[in-house]
PDB file of N, CA and C in Angstrom:
ATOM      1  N   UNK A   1      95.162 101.245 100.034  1.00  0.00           N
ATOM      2  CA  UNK A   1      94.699 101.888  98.823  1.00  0.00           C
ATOM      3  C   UNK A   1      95.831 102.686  98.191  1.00  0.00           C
ATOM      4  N   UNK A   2      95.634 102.644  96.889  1.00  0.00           N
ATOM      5  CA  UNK A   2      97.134 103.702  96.230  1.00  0.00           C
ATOM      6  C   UNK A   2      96.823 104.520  96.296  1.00  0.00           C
ATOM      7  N   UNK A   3      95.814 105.734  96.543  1.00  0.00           N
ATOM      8  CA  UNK A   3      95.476 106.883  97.355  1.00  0.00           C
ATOM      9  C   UNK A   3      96.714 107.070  98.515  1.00  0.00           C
ATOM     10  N   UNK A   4      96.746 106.351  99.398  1.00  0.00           N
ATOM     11  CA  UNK A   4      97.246 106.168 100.285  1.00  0.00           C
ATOM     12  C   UNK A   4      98.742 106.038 100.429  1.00  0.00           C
ATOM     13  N   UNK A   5      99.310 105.241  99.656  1.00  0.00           N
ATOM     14  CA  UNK A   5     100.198 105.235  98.910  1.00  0.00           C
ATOM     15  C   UNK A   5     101.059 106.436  98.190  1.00  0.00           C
ATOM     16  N   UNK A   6     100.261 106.952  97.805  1.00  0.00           N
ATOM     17  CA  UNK A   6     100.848 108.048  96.985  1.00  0.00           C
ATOM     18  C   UNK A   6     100.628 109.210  97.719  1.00  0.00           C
ATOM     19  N   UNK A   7      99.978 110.010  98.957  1.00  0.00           N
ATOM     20  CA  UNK A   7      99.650 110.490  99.385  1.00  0.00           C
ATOM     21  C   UNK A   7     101.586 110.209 100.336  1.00  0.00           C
ATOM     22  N   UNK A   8     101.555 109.382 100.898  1.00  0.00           N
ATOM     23  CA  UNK A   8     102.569 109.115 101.673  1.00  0.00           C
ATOM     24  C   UNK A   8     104.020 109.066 101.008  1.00  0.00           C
ATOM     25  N   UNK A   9     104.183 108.341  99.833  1.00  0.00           N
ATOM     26  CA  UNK A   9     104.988 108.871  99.008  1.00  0.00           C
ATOM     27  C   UNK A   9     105.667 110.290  98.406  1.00  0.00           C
ATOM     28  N   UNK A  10     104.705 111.494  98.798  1.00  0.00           N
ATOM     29  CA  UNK A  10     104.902 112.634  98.252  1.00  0.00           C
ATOM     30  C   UNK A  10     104.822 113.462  99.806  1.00  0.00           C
ATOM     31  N   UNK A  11     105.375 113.097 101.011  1.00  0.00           N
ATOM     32  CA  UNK A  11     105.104 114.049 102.357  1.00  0.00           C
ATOM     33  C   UNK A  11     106.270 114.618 101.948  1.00  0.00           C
ATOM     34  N   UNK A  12     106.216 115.839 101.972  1.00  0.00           N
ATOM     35  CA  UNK A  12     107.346 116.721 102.462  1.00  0.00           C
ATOM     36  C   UNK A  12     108.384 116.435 103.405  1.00  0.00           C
ATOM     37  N   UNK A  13     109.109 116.312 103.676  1.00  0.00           N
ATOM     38  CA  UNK A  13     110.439 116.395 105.294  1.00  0.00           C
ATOM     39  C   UNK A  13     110.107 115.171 105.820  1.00  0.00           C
ATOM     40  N   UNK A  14     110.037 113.762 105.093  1.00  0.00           N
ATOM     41  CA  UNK A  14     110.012 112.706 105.034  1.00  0.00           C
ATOM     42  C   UNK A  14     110.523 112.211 104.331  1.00  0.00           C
ATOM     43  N   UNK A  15     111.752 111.798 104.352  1.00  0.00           N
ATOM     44  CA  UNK A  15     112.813 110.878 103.779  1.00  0.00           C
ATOM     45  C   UNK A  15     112.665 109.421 103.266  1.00  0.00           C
ATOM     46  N   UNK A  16     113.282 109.110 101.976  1.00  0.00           N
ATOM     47  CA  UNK A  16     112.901 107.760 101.979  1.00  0.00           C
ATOM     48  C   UNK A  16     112.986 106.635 103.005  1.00  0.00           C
ATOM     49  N   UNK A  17     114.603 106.997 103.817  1.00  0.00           N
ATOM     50  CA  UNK A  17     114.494 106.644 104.731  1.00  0.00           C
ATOM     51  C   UNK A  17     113.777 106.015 105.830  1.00  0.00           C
ATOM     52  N   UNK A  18     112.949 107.636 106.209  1.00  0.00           N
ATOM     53  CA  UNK A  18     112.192 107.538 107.635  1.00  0.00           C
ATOM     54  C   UNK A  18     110.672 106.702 106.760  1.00  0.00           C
ATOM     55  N   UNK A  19     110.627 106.996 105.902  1.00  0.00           N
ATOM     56  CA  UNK A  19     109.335 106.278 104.813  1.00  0.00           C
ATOM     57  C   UNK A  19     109.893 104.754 105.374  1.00  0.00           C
ATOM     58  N   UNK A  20     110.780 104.367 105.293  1.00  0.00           N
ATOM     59  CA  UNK A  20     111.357 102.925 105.540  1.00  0.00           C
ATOM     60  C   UNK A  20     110.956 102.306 107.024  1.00  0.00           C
ATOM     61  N   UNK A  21     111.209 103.309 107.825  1.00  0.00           N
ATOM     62  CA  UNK A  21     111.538 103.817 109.354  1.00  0.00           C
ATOM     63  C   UNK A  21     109.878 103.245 109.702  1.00  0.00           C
ATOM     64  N   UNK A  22     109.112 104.161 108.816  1.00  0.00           N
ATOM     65  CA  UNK A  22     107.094 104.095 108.670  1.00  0.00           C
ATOM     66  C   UNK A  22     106.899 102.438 108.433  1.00  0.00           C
ATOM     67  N   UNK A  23     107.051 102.461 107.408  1.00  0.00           N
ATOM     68  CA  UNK A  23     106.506 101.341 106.339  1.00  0.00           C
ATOM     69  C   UNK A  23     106.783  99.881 107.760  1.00  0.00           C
ATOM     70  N   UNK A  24     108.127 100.060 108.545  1.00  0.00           N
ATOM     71  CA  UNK A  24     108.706  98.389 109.560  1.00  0.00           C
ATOM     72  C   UNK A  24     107.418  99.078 110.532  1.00  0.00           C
ATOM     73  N   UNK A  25     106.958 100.305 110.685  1.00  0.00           N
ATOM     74  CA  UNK A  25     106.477 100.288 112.643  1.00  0.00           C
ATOM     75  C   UNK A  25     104.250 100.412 111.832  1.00  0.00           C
ATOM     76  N   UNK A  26     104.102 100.550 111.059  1.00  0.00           N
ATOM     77  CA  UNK A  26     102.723 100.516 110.627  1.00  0.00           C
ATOM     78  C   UNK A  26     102.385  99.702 109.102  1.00  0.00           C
ATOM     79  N   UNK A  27     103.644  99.101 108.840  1.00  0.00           N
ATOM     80  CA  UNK A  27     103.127  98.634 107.594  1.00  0.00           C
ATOM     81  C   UNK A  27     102.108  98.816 106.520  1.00  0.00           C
ATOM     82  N   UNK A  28     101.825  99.654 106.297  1.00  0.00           N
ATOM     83  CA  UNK A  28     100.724 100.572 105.273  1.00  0.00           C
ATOM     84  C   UNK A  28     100.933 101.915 105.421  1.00  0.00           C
ATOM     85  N   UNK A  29     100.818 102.894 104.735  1.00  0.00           N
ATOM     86  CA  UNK A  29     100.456 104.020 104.785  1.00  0.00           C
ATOM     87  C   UNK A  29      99.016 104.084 105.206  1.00  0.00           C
ATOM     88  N   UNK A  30      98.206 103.515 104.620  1.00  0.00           N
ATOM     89  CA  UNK A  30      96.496 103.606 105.227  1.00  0.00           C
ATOM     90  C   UNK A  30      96.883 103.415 106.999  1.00  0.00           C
ATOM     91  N   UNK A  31      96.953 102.890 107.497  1.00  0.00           N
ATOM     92  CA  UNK A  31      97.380 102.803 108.868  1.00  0.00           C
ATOM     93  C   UNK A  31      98.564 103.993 109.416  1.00  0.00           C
ATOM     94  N   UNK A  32      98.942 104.970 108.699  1.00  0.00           N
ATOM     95  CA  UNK A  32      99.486 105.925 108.803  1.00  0.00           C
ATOM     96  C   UNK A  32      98.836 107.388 108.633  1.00  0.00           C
ATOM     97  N   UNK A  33      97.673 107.175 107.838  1.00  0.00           N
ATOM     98  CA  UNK A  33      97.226 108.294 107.443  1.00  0.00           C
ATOM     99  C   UNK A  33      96.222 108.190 108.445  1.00  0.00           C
ATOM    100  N   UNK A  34      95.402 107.207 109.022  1.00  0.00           N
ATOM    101  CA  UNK A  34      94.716 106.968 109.793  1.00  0.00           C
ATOM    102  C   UNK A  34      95.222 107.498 111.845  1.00  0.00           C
ATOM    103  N   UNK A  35      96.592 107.262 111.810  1.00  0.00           N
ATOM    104  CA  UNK A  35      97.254 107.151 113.218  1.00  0.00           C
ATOM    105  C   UNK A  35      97.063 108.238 113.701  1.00  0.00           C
ATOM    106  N   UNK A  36      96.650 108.728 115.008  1.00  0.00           N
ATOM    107  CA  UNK A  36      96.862 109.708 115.324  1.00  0.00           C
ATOM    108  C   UNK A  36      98.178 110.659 115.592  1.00  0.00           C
ATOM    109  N   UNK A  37      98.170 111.501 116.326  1.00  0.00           N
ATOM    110  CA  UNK A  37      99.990 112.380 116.046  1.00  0.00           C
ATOM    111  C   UNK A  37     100.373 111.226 117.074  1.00  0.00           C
ATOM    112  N   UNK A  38      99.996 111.073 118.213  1.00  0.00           N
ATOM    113  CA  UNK A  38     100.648 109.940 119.170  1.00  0.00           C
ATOM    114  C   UNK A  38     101.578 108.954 118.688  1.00  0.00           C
ATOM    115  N   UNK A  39     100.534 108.362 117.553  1.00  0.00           N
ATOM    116  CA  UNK A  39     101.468 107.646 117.374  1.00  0.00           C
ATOM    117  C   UNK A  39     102.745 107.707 116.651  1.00  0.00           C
ATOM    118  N   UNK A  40     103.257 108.265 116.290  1.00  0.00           N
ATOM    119  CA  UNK A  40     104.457 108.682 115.552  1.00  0.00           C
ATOM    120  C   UNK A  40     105.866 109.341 116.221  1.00  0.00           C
ATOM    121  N   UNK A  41     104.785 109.480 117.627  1.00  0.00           N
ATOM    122  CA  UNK A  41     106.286 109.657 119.036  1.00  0.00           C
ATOM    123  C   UNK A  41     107.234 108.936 118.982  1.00  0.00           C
ATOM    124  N   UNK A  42     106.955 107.291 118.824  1.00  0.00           N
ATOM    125  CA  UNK A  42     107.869 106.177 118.898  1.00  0.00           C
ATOM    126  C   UNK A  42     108.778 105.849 117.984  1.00  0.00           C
ATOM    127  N   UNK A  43     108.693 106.851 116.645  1.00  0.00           N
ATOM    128  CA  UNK A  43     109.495 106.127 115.813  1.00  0.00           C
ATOM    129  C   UNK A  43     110.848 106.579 115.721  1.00  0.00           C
ATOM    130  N   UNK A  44     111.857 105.671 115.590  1.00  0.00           N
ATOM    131  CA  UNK A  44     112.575 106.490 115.503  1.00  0.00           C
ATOM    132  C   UNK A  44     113.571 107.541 114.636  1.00  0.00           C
ATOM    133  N   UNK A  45     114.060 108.569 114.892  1.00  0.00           N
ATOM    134  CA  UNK A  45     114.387 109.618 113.965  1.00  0.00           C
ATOM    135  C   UNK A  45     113.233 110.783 113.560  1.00  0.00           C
ATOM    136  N   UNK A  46     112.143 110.536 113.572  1.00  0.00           N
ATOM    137  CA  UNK A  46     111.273 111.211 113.366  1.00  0.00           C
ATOM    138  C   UNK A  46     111.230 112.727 114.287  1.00  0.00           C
ATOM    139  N   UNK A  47     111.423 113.824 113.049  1.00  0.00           N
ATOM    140  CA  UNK A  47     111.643 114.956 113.243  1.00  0.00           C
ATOM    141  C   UNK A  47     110.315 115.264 113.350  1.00  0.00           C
ATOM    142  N   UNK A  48     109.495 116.874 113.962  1.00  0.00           N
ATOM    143  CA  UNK A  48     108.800 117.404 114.448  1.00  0.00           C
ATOM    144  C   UNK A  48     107.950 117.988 112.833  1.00  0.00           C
ATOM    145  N   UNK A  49     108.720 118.276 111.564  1.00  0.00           N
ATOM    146  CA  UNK A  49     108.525 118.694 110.384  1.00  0.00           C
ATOM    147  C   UNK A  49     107.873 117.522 109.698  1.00  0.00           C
ATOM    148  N   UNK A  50     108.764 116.116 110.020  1.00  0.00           N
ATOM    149  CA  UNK A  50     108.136 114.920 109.348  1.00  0.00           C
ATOM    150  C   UNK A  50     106.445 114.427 110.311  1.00  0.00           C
ATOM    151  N   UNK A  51     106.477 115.087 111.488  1.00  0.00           N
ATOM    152  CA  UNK A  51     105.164 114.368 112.099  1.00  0.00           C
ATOM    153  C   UNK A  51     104.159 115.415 111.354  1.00  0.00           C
ATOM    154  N   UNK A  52     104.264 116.573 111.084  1.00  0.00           N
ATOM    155  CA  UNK A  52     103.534 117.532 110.668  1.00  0.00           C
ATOM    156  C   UNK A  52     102.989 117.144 109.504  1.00  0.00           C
ATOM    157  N   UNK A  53     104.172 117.162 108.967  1.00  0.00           N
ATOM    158  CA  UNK A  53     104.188 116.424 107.070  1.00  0.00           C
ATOM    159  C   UNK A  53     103.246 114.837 107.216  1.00  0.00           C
ATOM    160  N   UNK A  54     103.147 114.242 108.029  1.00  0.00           N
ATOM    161  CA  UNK A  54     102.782 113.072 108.085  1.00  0.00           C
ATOM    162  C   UNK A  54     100.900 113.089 108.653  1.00  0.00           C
ATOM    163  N   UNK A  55     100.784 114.614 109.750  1.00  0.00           N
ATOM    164  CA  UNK A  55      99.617 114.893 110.498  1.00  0.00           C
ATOM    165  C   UNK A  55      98.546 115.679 108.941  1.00  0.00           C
ATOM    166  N   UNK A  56      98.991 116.195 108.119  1.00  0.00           N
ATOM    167  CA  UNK A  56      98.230 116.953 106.764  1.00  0.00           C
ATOM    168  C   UNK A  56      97.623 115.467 105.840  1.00  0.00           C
ATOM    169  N   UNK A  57      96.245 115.663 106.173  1.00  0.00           N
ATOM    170  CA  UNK A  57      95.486 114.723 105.876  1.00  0.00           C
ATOM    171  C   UNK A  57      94.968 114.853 104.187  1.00  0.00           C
ATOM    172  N   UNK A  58      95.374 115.839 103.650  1.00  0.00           N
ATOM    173  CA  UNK A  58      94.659 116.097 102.398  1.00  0.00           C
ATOM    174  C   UNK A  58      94.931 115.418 101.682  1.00  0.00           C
ATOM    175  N   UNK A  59      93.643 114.735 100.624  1.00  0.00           N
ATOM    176  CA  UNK A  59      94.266 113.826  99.529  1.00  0.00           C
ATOM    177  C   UNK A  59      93.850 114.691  98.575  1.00  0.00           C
ATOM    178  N   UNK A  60      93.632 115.446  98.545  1.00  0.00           N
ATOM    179  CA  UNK A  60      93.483 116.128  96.957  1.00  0.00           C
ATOM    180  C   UNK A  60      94.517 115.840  95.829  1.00  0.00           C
ATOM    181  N   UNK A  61      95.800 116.418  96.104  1.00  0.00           N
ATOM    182  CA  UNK A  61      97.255 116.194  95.396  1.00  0.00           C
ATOM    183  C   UNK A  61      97.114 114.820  95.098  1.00  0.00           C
ATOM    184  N   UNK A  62      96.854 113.747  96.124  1.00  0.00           N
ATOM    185  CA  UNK A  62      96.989 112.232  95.735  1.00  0.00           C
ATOM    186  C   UNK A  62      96.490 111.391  94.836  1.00  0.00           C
ATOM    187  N   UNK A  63      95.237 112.427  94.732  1.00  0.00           N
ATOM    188  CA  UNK A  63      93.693 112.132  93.783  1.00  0.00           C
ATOM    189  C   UNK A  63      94.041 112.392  92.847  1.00  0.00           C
ATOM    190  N   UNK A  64      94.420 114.031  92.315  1.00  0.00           N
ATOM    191  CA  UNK A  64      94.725 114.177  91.457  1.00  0.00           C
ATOM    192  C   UNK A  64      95.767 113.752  90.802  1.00  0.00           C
ATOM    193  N   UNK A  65      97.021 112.629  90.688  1.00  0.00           N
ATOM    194  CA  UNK A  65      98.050 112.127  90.433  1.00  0.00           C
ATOM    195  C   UNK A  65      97.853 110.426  90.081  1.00  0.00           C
ATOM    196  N   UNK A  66      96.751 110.507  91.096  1.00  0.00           N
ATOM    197  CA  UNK A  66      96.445 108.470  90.690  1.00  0.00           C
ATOM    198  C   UNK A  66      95.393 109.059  89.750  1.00  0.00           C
ATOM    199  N   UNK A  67      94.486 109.884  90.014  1.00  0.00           N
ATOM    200  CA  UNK A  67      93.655 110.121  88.452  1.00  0.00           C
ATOM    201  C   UNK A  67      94.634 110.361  87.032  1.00  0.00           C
ATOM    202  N   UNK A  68      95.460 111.212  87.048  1.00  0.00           N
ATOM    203  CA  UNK A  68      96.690 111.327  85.706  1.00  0.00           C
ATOM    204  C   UNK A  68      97.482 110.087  85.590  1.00  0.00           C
ATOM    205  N   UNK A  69      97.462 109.629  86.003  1.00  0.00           N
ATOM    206  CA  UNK A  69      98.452 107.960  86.240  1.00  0.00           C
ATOM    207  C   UNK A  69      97.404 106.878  85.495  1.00  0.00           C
ATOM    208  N   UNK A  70      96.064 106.919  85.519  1.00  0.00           N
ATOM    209  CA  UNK A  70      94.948 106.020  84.661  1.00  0.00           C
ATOM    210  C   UNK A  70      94.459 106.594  83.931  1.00  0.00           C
ATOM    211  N   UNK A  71      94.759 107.699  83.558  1.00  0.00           N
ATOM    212  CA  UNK A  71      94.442 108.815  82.034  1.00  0.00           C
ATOM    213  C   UNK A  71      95.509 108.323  81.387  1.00  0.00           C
ATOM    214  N   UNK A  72      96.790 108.466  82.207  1.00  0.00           N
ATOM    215  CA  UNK A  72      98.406 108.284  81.057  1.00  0.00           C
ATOM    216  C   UNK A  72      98.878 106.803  81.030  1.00  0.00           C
ATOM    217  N   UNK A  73      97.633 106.095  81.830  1.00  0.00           N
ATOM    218  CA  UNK A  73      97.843 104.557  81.329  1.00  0.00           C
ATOM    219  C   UNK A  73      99.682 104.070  82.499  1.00  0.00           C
ATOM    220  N   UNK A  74      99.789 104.811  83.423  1.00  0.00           N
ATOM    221  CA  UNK A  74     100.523 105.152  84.176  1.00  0.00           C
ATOM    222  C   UNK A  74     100.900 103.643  85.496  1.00  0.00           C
ATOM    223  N   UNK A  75     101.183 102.853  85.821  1.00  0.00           N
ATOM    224  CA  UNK A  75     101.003 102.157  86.485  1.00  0.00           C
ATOM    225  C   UNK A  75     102.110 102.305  87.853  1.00  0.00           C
ATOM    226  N   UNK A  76     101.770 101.709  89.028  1.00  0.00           N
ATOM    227  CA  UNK A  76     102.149 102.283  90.515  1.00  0.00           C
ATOM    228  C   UNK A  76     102.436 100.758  90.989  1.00  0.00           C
ATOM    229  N   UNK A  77     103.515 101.179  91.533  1.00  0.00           N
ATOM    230  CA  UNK A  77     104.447  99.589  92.148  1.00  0.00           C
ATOM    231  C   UNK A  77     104.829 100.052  93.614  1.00  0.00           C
ATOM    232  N   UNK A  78     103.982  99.286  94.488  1.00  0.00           N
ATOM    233  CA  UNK A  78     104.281 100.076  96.556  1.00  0.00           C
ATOM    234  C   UNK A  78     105.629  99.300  96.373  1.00  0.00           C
ATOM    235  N   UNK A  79     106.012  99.737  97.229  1.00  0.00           N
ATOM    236  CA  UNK A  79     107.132  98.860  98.353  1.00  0.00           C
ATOM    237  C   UNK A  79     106.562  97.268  98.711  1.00  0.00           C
ATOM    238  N   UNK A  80     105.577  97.350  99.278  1.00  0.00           N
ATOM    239  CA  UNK A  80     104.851  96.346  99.294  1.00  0.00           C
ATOM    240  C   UNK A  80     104.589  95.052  98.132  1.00  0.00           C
ATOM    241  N   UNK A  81     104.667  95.465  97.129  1.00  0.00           N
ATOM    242  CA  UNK A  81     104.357  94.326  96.111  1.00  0.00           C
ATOM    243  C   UNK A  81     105.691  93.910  95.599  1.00  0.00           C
ATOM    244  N   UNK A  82     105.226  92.755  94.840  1.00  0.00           N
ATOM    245  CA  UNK A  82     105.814  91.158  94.899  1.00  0.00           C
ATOM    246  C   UNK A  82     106.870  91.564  93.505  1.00  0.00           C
ATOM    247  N   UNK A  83     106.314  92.984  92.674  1.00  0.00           N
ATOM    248  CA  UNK A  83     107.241  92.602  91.472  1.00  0.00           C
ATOM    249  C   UNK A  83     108.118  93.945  91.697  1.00  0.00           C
ATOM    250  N   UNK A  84     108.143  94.400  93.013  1.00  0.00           N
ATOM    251  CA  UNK A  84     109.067  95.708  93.183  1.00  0.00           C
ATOM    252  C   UNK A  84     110.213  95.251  93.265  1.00  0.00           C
ATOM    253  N   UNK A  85     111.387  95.772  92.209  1.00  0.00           N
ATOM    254  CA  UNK A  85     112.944  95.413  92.019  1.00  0.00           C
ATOM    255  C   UNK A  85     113.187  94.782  93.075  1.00  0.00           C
ATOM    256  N   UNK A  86     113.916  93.724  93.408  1.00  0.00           N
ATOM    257  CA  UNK A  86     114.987  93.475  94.812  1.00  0.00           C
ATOM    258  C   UNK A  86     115.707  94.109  95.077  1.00  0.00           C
ATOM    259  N   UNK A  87     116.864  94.780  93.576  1.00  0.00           N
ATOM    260  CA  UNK A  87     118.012  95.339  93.911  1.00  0.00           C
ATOM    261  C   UNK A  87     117.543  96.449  94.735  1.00  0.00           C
ATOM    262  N   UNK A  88     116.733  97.514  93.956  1.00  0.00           N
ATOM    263  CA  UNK A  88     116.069  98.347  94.742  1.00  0.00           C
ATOM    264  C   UNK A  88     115.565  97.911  96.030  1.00  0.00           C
ATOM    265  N   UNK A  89     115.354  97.457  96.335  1.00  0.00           N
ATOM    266  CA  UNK A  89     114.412  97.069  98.095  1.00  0.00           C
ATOM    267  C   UNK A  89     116.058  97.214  98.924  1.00  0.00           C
ATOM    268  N   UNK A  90     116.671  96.749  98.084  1.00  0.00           N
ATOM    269  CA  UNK A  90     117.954  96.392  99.032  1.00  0.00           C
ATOM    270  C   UNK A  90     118.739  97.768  99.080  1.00  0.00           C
ATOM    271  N   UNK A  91     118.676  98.805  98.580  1.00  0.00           N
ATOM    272  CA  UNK A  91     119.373  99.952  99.244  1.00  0.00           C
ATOM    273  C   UNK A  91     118.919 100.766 100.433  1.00  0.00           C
ATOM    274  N   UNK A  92     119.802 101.699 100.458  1.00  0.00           N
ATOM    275  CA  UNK A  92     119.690 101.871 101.926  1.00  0.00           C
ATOM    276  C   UNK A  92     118.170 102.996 101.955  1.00  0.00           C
ATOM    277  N   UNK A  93     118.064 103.769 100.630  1.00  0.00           N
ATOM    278  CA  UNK A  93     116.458 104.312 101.112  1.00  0.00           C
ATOM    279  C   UNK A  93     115.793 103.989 100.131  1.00  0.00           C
ATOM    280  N   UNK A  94     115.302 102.718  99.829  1.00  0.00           N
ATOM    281  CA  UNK A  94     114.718 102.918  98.390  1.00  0.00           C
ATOM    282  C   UNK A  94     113.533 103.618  98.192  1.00  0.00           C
ATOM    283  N   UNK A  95     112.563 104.066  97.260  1.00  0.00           N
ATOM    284  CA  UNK A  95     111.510 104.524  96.943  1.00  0.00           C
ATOM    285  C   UNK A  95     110.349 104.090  97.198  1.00  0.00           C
ATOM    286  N   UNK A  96     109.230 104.530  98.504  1.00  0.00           N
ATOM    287  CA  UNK A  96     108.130 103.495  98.551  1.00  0.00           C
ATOM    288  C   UNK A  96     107.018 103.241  97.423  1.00  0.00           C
ATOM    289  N   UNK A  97     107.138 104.201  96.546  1.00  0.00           N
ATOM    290  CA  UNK A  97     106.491 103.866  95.813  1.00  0.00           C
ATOM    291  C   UNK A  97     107.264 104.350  94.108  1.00  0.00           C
ATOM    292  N   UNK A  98     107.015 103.827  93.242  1.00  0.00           N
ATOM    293  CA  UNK A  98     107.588 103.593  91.660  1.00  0.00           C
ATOM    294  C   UNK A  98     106.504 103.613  90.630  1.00  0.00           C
ATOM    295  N   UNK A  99     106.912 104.351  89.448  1.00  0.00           N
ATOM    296  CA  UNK A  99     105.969 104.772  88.363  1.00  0.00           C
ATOM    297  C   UNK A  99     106.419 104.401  87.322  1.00  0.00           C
ATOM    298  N   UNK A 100     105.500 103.467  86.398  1.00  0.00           N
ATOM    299  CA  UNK A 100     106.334 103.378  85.486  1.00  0.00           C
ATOM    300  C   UNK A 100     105.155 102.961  84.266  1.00  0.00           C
ATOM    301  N   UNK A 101     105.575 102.989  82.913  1.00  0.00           N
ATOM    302  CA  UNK A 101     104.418 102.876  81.920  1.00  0.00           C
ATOM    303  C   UNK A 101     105.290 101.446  81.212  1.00  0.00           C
ATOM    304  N   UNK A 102     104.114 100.859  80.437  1.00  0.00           N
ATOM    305  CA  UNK A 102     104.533  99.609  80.035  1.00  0.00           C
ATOM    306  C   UNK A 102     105.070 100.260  78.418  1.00  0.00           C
ATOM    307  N   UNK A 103     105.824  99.506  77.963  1.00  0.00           N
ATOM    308  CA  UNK A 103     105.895  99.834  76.605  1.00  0.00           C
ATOM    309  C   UNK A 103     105.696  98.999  75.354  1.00  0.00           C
ATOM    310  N   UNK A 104     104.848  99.007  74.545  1.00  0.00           N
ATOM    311  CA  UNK A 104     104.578  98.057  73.384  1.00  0.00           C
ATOM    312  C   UNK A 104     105.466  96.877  72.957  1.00  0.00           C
ATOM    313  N   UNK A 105     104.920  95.946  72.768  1.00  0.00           N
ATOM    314  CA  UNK A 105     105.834  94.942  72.181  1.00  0.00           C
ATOM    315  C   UNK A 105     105.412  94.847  70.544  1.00  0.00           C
ATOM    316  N   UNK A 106     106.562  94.682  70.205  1.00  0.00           N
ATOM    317  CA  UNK A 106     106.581  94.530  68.339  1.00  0.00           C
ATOM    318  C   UNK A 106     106.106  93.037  67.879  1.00  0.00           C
ATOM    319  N   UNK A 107     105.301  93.662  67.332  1.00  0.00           N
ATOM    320  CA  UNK A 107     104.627  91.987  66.431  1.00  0.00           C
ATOM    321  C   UNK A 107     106.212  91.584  65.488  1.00  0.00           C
ATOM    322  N   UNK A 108     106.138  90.278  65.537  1.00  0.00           N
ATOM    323  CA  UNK A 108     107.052  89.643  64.526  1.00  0.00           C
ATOM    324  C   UNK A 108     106.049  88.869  63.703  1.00  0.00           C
TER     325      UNK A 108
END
C-alpha cells in the first residue's frame, strides 16, 4: 500500500541506503511495518536509531501526505514500479519513493 510506502520513505535515521539494505531483505515496506523488532537484527548496517525509526508504527504523517498528494493531484512512483527512472535505480542510494505532478500538454 502507498501508506506504507510513504510511511517508510519518511523514517528518520534511515538512509536511502539502508532503505535499499530493507527493500533486498523484505521487499515491501508493508512487510516491514508489519516485522517485528527481531527481525531487523539481521540486516546489515542497521543502527539501533534506524530499528527504532523503523519500530514507530504511526501512520498519521503518512495519511496525511498521501491525502495532500490526491488533493494536489500529486502522483507517487515506489522503487518497486516499472516506470521508476533506471538511471536513478542505478545509483548508489536512490530514493524509495518519488513525487511528481504531471504537467499539461498544449493542444495544437
Amino acid at each position: 500500500m502507498l501508506v506504507h510506502w510513504i510511511w517508510f520513505a519518511h523514517r528518520p535515521s534511515v538512509s536511502d541506503r539502508m532503505k535499499q539494505e530493507l527493500l533486498a531483505h523484505f521487499r515491501e515496506p508493508e512487510d516491514m511495518y508489519f516485522a517485528d523488532s527481531d527481525a531487523f537484527d539481521h540486516i546489515p548496517g542497521m543502527t539501533g536509531e534506524a530499528k527504532a525509526s523503523l519500530q514507530d508504527k504511526d501512520l498519521t504523517r503518512a495519511e496525511e501526505i498521501l491525502e495532500f498528494c490526491r488533493r494536489k493531484k500529486i502522483h507517487l512512483l515506489t522503487f518497486r514500479d516499472a516506470a521508476y527512472p533506471a538511471r536513478l535505480k542505478n545509483i548508489a542510494d536512490p530514493p524509495a519513493l518519488l513525487y511528481y505532478k504531471e504537467i499539461g500538454r498544449a493542444h495544437v
